[in-house]
C-alpha atoms as a PDB file:
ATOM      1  CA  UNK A   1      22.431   8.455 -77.401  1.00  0.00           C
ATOM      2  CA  UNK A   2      25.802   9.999 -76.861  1.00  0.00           C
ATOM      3  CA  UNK A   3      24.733  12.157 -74.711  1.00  0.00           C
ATOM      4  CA  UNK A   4      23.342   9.375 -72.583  1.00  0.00           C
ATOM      5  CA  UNK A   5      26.166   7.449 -72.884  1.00  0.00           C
ATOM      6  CA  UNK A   6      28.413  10.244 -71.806  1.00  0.00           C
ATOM      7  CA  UNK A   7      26.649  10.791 -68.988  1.00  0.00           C
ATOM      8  CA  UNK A   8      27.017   7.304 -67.917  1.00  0.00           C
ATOM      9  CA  UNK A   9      30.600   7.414 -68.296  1.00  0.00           C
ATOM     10  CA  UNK A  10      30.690  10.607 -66.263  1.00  0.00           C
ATOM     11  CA  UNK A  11      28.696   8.843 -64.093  1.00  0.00           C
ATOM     12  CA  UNK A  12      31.288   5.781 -63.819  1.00  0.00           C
ATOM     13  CA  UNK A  13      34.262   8.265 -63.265  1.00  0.00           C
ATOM     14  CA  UNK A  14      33.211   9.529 -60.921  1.00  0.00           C
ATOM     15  CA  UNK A  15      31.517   6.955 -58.811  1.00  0.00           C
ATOM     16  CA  UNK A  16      35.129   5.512 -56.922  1.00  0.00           C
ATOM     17  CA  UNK A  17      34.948   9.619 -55.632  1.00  0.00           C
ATOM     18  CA  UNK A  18      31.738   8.946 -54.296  1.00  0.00           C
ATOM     19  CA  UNK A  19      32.663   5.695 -52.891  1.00  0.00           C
ATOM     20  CA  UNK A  20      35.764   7.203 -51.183  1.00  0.00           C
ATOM     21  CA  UNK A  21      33.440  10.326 -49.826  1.00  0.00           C
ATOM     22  CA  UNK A  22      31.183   7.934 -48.021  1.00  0.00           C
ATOM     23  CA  UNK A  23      33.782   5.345 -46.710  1.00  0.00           C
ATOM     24  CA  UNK A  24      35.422   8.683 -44.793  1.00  0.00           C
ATOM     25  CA  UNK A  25      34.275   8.518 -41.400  1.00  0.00           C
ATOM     26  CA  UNK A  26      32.886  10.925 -40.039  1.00  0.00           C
ATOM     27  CA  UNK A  27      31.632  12.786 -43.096  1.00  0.00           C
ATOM     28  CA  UNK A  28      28.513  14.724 -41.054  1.00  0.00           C
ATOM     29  CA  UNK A  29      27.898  15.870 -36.991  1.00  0.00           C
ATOM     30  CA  UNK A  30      27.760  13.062 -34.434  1.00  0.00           C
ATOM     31  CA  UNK A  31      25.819  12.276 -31.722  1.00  0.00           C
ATOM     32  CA  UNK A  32      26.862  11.750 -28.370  1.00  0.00           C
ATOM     33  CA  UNK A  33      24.413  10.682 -25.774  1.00  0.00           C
ATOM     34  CA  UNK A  34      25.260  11.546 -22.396  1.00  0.00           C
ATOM     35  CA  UNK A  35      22.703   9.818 -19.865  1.00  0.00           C
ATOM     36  CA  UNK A  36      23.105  11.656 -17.225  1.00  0.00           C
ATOM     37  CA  UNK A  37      21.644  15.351 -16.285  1.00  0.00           C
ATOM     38  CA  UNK A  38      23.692  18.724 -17.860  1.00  0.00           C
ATOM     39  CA  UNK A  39      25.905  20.735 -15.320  1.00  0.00           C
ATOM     40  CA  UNK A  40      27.324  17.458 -13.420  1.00  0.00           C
ATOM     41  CA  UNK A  41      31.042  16.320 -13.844  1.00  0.00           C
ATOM     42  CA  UNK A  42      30.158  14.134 -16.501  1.00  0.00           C
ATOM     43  CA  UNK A  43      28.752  16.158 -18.666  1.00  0.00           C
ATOM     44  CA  UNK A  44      32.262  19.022 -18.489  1.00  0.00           C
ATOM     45  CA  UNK A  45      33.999  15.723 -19.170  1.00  0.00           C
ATOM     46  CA  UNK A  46      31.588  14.626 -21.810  1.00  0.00           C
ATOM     47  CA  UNK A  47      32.012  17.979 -23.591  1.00  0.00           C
ATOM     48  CA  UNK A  48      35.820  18.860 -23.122  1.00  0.00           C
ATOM     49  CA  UNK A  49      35.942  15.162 -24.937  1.00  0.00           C
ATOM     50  CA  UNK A  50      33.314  15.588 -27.688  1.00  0.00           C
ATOM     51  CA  UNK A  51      35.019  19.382 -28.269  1.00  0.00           C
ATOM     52  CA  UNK A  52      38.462  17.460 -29.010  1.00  0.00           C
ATOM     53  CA  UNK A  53      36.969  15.029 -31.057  1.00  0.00           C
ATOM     54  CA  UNK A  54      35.337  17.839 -33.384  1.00  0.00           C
ATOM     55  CA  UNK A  55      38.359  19.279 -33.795  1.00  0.00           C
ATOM     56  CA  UNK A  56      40.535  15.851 -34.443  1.00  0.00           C
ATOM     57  CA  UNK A  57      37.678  14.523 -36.833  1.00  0.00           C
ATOM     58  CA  UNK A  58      36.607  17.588 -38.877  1.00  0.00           C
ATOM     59  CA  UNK A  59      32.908  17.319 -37.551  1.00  0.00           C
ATOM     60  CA  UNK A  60      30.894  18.541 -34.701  1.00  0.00           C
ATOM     61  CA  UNK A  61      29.869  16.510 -31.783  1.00  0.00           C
ATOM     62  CA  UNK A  62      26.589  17.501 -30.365  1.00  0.00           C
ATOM     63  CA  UNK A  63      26.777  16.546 -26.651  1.00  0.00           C
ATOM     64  CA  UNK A  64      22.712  15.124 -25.724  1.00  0.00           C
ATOM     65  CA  UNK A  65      21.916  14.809 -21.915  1.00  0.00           C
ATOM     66  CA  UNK A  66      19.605  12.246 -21.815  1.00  0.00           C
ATOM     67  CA  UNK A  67      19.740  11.085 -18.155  1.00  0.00           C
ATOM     68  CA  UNK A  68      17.442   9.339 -16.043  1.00  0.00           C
ATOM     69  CA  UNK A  69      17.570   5.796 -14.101  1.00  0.00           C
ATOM     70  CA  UNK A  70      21.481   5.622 -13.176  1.00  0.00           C
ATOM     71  CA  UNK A  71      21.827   5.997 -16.887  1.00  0.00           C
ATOM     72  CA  UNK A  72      19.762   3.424 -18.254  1.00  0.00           C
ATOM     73  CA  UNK A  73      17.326   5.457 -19.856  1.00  0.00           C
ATOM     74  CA  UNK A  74      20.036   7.360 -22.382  1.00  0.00           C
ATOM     75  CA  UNK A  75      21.524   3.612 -22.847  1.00  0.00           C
ATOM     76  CA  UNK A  76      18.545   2.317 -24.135  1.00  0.00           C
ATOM     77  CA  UNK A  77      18.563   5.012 -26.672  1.00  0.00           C
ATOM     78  CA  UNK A  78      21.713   4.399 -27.772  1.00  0.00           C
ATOM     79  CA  UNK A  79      20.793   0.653 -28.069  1.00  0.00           C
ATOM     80  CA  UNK A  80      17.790   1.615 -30.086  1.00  0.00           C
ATOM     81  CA  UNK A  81      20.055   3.739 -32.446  1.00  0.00           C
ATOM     82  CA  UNK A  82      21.380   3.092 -36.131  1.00  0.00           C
ATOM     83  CA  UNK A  83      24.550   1.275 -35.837  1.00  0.00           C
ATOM     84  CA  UNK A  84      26.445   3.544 -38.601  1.00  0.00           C
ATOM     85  CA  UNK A  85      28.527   5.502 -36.177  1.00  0.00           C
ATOM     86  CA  UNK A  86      26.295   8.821 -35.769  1.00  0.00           C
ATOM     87  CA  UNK A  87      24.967   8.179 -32.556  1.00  0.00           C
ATOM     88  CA  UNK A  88      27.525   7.056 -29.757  1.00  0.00           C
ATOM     89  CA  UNK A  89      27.471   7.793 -25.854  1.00  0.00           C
ATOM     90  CA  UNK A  90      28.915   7.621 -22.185  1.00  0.00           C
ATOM     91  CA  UNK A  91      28.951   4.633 -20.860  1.00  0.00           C
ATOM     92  CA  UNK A  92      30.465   3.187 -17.665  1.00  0.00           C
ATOM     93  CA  UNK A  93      30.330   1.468 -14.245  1.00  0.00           C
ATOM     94  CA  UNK A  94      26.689   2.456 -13.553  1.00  0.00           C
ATOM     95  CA  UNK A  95      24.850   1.052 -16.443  1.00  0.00           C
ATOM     96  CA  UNK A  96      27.363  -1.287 -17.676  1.00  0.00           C
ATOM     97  CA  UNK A  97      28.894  -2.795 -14.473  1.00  0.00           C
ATOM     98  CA  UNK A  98      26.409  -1.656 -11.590  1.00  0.00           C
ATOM     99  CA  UNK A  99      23.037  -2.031 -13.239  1.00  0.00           C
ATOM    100  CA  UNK A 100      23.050  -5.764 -14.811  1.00  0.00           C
ATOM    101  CA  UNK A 101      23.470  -6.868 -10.899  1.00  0.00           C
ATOM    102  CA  UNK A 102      20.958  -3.906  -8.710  1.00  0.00           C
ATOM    103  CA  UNK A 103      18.182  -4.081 -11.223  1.00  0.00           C
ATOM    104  CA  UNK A 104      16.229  -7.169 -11.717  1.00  0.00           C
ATOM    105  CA  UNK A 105      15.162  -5.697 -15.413  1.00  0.00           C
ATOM    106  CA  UNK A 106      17.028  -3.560 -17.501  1.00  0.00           C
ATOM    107  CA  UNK A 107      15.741  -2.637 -20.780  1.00  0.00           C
ATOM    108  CA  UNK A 108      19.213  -3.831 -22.732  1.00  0.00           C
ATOM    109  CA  UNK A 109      21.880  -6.417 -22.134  1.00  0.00           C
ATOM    110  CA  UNK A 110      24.753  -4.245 -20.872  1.00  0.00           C
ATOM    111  CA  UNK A 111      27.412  -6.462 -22.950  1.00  0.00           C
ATOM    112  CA  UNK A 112      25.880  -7.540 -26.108  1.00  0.00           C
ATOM    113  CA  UNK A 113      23.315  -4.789 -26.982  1.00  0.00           C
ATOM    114  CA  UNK A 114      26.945  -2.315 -27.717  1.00  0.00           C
ATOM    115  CA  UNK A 115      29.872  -1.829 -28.900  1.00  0.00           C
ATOM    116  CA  UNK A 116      32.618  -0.548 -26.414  1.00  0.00           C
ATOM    117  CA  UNK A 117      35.349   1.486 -28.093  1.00  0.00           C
ATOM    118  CA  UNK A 118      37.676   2.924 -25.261  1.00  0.00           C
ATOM    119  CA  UNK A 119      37.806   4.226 -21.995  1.00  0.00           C
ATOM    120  CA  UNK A 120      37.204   7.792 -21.783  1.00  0.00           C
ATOM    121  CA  UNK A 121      38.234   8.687 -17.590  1.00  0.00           C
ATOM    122  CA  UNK A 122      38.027   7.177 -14.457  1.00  0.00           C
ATOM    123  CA  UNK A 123      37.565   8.842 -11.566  1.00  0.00           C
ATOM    124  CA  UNK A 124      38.572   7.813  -7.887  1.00  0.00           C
ATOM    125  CA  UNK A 125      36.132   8.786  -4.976  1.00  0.00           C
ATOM    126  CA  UNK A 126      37.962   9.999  -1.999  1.00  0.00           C
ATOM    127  CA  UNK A 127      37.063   8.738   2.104  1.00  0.00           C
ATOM    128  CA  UNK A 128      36.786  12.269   4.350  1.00  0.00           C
ATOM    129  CA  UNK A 129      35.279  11.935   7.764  1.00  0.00           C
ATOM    130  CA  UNK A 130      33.985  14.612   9.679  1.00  0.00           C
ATOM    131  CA  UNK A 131      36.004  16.339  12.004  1.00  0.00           C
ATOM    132  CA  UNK A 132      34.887  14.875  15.198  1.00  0.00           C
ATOM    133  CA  UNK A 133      36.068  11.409  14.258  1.00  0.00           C
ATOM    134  CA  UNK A 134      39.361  11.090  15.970  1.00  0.00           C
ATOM    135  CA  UNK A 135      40.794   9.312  13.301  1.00  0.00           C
ATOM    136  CA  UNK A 136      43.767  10.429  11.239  1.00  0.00           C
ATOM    137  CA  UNK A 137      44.409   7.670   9.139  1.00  0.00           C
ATOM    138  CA  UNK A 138      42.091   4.998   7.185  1.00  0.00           C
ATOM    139  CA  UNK A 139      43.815   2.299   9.780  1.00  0.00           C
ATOM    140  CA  UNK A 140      43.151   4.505  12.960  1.00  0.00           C
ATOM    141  CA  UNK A 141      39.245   5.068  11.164  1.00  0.00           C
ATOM    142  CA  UNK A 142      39.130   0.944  11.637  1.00  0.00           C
ATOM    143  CA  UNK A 143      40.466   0.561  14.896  1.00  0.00           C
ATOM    144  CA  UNK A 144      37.842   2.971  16.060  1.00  0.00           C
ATOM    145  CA  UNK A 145      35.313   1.372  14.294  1.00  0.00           C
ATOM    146  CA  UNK A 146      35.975  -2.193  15.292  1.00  0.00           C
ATOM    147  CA  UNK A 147      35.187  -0.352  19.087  1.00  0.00           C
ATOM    148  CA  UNK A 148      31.899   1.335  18.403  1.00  0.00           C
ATOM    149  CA  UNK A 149      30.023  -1.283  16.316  1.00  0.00           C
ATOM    150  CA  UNK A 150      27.123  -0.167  14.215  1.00  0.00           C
ATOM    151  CA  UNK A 151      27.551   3.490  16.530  1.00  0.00           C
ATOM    152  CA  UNK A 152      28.782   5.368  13.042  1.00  0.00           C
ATOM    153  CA  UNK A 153      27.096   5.973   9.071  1.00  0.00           C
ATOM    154  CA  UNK A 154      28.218   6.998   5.851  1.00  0.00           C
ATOM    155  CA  UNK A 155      26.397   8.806   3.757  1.00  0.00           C
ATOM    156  CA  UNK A 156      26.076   8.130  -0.327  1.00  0.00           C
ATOM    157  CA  UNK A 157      23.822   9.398  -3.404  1.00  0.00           C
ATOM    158  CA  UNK A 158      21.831   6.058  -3.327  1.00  0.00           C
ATOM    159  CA  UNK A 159      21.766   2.365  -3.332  1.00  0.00           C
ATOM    160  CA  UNK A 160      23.981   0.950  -6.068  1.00  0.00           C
ATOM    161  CA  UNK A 161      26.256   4.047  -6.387  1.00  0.00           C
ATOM    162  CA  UNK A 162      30.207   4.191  -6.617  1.00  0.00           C
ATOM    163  CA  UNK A 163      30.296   5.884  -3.023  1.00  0.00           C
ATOM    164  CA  UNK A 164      27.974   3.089  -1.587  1.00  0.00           C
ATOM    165  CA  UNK A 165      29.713   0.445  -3.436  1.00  0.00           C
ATOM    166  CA  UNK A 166      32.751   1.953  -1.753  1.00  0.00           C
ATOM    167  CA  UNK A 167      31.717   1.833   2.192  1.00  0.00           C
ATOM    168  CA  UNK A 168      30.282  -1.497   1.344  1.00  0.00           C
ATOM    169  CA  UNK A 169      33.472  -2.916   0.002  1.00  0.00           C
ATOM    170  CA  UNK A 170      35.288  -0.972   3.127  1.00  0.00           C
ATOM    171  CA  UNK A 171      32.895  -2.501   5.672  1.00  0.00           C
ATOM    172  CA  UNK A 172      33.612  -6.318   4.146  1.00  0.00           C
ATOM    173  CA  UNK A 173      37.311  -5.585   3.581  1.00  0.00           C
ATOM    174  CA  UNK A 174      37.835  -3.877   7.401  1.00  0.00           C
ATOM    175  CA  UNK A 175      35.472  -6.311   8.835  1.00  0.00           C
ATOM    176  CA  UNK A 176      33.637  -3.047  10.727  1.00  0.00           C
ATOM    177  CA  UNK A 177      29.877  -2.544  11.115  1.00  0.00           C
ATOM    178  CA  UNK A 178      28.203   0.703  10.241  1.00  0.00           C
ATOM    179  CA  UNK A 179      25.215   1.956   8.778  1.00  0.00           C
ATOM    180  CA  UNK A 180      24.529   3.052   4.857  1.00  0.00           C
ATOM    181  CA  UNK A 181      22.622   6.599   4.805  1.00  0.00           C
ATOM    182  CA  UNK A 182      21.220   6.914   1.557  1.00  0.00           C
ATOM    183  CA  UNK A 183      20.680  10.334  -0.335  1.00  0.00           C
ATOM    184  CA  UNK A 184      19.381  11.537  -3.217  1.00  0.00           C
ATOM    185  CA  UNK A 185      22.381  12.643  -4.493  1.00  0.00           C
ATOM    186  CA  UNK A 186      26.434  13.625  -3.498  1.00  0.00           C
ATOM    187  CA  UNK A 187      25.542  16.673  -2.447  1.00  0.00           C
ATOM    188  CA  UNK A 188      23.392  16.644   0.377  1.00  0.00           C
ATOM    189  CA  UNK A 189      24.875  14.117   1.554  1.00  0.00           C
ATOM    190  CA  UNK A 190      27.968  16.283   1.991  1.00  0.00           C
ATOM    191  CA  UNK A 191      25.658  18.475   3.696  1.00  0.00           C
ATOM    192  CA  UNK A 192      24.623  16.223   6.468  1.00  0.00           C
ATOM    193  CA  UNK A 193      28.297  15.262   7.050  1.00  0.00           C
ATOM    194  CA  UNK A 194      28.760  19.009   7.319  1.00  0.00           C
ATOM    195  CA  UNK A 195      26.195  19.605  10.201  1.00  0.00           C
ATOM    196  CA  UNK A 196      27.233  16.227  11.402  1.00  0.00           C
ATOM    197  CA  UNK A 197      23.907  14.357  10.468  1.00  0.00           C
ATOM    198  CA  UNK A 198      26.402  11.095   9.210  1.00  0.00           C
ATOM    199  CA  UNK A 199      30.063  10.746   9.800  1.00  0.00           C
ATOM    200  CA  UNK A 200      31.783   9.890   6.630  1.00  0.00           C
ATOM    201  CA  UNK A 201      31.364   9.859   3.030  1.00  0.00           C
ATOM    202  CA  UNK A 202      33.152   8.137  -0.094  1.00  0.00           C
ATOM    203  CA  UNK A 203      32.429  10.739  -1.836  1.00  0.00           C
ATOM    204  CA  UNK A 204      33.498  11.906  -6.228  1.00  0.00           C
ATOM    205  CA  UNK A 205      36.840  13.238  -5.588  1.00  0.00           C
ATOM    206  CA  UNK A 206      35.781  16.716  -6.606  1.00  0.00           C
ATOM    207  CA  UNK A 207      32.719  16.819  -4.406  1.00  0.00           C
ATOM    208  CA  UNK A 208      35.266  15.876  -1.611  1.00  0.00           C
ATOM    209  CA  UNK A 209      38.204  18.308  -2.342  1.00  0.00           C
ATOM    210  CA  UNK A 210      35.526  21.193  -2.108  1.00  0.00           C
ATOM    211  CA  UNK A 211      35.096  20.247   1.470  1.00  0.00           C
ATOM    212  CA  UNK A 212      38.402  18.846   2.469  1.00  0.00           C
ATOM    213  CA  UNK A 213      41.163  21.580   0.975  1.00  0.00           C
ATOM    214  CA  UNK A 214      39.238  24.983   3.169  1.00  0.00           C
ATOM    215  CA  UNK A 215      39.024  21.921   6.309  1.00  0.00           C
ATOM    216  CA  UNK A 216      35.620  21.327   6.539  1.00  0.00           C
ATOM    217  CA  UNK A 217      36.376  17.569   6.530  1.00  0.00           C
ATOM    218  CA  UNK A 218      39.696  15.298   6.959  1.00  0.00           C
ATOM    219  CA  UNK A 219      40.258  13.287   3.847  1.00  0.00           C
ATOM    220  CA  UNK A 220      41.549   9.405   4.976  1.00  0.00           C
ATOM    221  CA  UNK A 221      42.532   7.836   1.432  1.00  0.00           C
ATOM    222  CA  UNK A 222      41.497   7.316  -2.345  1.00  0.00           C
ATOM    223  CA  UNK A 223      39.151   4.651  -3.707  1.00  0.00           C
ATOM    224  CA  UNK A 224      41.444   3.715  -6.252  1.00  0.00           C
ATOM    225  CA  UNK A 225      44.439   1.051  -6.362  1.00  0.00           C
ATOM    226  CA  UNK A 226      46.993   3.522  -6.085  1.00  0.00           C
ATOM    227  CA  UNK A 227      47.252   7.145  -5.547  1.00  0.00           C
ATOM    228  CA  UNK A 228      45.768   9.830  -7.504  1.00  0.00           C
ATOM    229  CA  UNK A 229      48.019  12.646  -8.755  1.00  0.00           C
ATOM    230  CA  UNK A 230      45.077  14.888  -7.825  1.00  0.00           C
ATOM    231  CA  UNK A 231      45.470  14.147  -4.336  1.00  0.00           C
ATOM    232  CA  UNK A 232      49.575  12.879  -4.284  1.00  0.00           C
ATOM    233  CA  UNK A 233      49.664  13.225  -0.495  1.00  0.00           C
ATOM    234  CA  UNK A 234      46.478  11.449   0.121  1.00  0.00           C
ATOM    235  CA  UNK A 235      47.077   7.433   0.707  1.00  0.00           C
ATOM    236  CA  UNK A 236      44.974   4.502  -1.095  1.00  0.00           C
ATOM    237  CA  UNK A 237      42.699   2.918   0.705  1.00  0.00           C
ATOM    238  CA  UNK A 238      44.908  -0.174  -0.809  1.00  0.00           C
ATOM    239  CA  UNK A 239      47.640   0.689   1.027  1.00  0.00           C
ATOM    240  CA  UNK A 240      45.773   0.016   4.545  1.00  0.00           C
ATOM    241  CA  UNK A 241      43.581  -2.677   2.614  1.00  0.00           C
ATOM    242  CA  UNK A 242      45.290  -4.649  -0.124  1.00  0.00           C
ATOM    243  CA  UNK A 243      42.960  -5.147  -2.943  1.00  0.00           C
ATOM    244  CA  UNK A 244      40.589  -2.171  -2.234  1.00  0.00           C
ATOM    245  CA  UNK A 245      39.367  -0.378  -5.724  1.00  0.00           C
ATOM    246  CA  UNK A 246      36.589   1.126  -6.746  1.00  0.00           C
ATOM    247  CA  UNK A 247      36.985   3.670  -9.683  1.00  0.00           C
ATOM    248  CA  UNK A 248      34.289   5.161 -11.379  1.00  0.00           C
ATOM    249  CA  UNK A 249      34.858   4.942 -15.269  1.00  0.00           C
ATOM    250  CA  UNK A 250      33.555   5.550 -18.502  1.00  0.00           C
ATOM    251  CA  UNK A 251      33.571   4.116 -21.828  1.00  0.00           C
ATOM    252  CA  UNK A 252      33.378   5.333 -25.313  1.00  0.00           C
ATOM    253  CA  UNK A 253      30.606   3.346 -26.303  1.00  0.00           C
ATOM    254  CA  UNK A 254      28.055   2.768 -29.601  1.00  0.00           C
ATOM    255  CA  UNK A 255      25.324   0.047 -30.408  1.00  0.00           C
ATOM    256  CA  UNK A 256      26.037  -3.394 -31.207  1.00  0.00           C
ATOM    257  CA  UNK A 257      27.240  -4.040 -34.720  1.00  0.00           C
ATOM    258  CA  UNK A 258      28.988  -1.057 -35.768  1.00  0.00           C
ATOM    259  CA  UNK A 259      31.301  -1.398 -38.777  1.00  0.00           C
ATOM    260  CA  UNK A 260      34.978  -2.441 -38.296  1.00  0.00           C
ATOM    261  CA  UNK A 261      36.131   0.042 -39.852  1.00  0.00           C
ATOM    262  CA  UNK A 262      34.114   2.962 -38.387  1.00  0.00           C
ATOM    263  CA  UNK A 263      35.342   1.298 -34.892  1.00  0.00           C
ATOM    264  CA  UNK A 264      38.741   1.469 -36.258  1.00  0.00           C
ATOM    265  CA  UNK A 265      38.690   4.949 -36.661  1.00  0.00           C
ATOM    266  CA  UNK A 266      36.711   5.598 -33.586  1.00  0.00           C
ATOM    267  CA  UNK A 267      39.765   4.085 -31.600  1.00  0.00           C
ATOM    268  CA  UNK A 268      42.428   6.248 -33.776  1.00  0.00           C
ATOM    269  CA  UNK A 269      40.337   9.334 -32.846  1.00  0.00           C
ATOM    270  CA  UNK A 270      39.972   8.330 -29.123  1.00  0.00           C
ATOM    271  CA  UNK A 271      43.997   7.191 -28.475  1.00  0.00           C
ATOM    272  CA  UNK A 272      44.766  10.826 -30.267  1.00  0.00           C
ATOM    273  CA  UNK A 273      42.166  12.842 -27.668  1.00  0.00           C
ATOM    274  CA  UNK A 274      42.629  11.512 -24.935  1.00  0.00           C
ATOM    275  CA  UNK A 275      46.685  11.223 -25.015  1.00  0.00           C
ATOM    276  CA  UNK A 276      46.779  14.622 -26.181  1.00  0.00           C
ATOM    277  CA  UNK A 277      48.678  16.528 -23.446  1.00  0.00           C
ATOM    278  CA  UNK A 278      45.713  19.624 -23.082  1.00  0.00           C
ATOM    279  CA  UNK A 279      42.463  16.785 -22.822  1.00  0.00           C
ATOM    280  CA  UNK A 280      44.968  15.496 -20.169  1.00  0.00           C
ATOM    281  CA  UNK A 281      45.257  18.387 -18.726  1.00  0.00           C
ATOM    282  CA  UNK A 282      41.913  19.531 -18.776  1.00  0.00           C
ATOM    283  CA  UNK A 283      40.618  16.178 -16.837  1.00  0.00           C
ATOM    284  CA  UNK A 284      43.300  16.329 -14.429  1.00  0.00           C
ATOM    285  CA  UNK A 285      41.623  20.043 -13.445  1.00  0.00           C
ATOM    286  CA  UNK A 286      38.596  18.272 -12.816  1.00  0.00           C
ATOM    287  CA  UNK A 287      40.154  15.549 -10.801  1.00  0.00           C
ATOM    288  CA  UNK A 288      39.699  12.807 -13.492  1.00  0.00           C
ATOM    289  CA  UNK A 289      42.357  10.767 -15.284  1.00  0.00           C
ATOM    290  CA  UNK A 290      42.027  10.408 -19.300  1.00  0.00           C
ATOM    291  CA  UNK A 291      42.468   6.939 -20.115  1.00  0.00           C
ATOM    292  CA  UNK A 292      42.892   5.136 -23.558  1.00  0.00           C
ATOM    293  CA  UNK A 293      42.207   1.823 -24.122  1.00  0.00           C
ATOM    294  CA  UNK A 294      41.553  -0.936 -27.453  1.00  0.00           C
ATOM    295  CA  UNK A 295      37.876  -2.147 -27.907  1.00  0.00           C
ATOM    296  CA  UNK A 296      38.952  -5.506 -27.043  1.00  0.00           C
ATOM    297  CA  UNK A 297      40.460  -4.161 -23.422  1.00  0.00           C
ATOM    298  CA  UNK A 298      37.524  -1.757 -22.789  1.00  0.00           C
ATOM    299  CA  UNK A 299      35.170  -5.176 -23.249  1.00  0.00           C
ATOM    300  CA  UNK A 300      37.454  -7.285 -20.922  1.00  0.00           C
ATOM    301  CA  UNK A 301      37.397  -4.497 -18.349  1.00  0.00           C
ATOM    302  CA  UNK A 302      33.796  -3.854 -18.386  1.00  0.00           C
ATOM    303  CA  UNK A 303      33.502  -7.741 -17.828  1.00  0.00           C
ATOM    304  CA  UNK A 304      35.914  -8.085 -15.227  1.00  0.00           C
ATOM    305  CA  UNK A 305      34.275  -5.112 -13.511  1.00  0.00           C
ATOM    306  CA  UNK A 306      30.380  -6.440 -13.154  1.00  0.00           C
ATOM    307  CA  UNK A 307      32.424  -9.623 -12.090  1.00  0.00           C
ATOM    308  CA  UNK A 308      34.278  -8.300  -9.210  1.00  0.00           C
ATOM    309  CA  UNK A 309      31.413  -5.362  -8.115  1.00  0.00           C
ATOM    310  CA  UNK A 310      28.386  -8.262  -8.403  1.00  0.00           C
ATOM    311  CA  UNK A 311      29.543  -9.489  -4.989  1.00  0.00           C
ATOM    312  CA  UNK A 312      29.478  -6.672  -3.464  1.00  0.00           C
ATOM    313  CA  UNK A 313      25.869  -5.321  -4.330  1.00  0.00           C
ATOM    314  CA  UNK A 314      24.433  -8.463  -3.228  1.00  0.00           C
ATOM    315  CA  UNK A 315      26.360  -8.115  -0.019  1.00  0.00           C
ATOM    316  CA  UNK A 316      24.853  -4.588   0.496  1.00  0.00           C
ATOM    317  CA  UNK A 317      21.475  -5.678  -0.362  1.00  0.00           C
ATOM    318  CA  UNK A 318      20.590  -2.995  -2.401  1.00  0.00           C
ATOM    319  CA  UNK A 319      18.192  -4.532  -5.350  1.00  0.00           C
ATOM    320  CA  UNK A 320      15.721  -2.184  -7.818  1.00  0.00           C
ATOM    321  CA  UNK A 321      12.753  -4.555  -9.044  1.00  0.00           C
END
């Protein structure tokens, strides 16, 4: 009996240990679901982040390419995971802003089916025109535009895509008419523009710069509201067009329901990485900005977003059934 009795009392002693072990999050490796292919510049993103969160929290982050489907198919494994904390991922403008408008099904509801802890990066594309467009400037581009309707393209990685959500929004803010080139992907597309196949591109800043800093192509302006320190000397778009911005962005993100306090500590661990001055650094080398922001912010923004970008994919036509 005593010795029953002692270990119960053991037992009891040491139970608020126990308690206080398993409250402290993270206490094992997490997850991180990236949904798009390895080797792209969200995955060096995704694993510069996840390699300063390991070392802030105490516990590995295991970077997962999952991609497939603009990123829909690694969301919908996130959405179908535990909601303890252990499995989190990228999201962003293309499933979380993009899809719920170009797809008439997606397998989640972008808004409710997660839980949105911070921004991560955004990342401005960048207009370069090959060099046998006269044009010097974004307002010279228009001029010469508005005189040879419908005679010029831009190329993109496909319908639904940052860079073809950014010459749509140009050809409704400019009031010009030319025509969309699809690709399956940035890169070829830079190709074509190369042999000059298509005459522009609004292409990911980085593809750009590797084009536009040996001369290959002229760079006009930024997709983003204001300059990019990338790119200082390069203009905004919004400086010729008030109001022009197309970013793309990530989020932080985890299913629906996790734990207060787990998202509380998420966001400690998040504001720490990604205002640490070497993450900083690090994006900036890769042409993207770190960005903090609150759960409550990152939800607003991500709302605002599919709010201001529905528009202009119904404009463009582009539609996935």
């Amino acid at each position: 009996m005593g010795g029953i009795a002692g270990g119960a009392a053991a037992a009891a002693i040491g139970a608020p240990a126990i308690v206080a072990a398993q409250g402290t999050y993270p206490n094992k490796a997490v997850r991180y679901i990236n949904p798009f292919p390895a080797g792209g510049a969200t995955d060096t993103l995704s694993r510069l982040f996840c390699g300063k969160m390991s070392e802030l929290s105490g516990q590995q982050w295991v970077v997962e390419n999952k991609g497939g489907s603009g990123g829909n198919v690694g969301m919908e494994a996130l959405m179908q995971s535990p909601a303890d904390g252990y499995t989190l991922g990228l999201g962003g403008i293309a499933s979380h802003a993009i899809s719920p408008t170009l797809y008439a099904k997606l397998p989640f509801n972008p808004r409710t089916d997660f839980t949105f802890v911070s921004k991560i990066w955004q990342l401005p594309n960048m207009l370069v025109v090959n060099l046998d467009i006269p044009a010097k400037t974004v307002a010279e581009l228009i001029a010469f535009l508005k005189k040879n309707p419908g005679k010029y393209s831009y190329g993109s990685a496909g319908p639904g895509t940052t860079l073809h959500l950014s010459g749509e929004l140009f050809k409704i803010m400019a009031g010009v008419d030319m025509l969309h080139v699809p690709y399956r992907g940035a890169a070829p597309a830079m190709q074509d523009l190369l042999a000059g196949q298509i005459h522009m591109i609004f292409d990911n800043i980085p593809g750009a710069l590797a084009q536009s800093r040996p001369g290959k192509v002229r760079p006009l302006g930024v997709t983003s509201k204001e300059r990019t320190p990338v790119v200082p000397d390069v203009p905004a778009i919004a400086e010729t067009l008030p109001g022009f911005d197309i970013n793309s962005w990530t989020t932080l993100t985890g299913p629906a329901k996790l734990p207060p306090e787990v998202i509380a500590r998420l966001s400690q661990l998040a504001k720490q990485a990604l205002q640490s001055e070497d993450l900083k650094a690090k994006f900036l080398d890769l042409a993207a900005t770190a960005v903090w922001s609150s759960p409550e912010e990152t939800l607003a923004y991500r709302d605002s977003e599919e709010a201001r970008l529905a528009p202009i994919i119904k404009a463009s036509g582009a539609r996935v059934d």
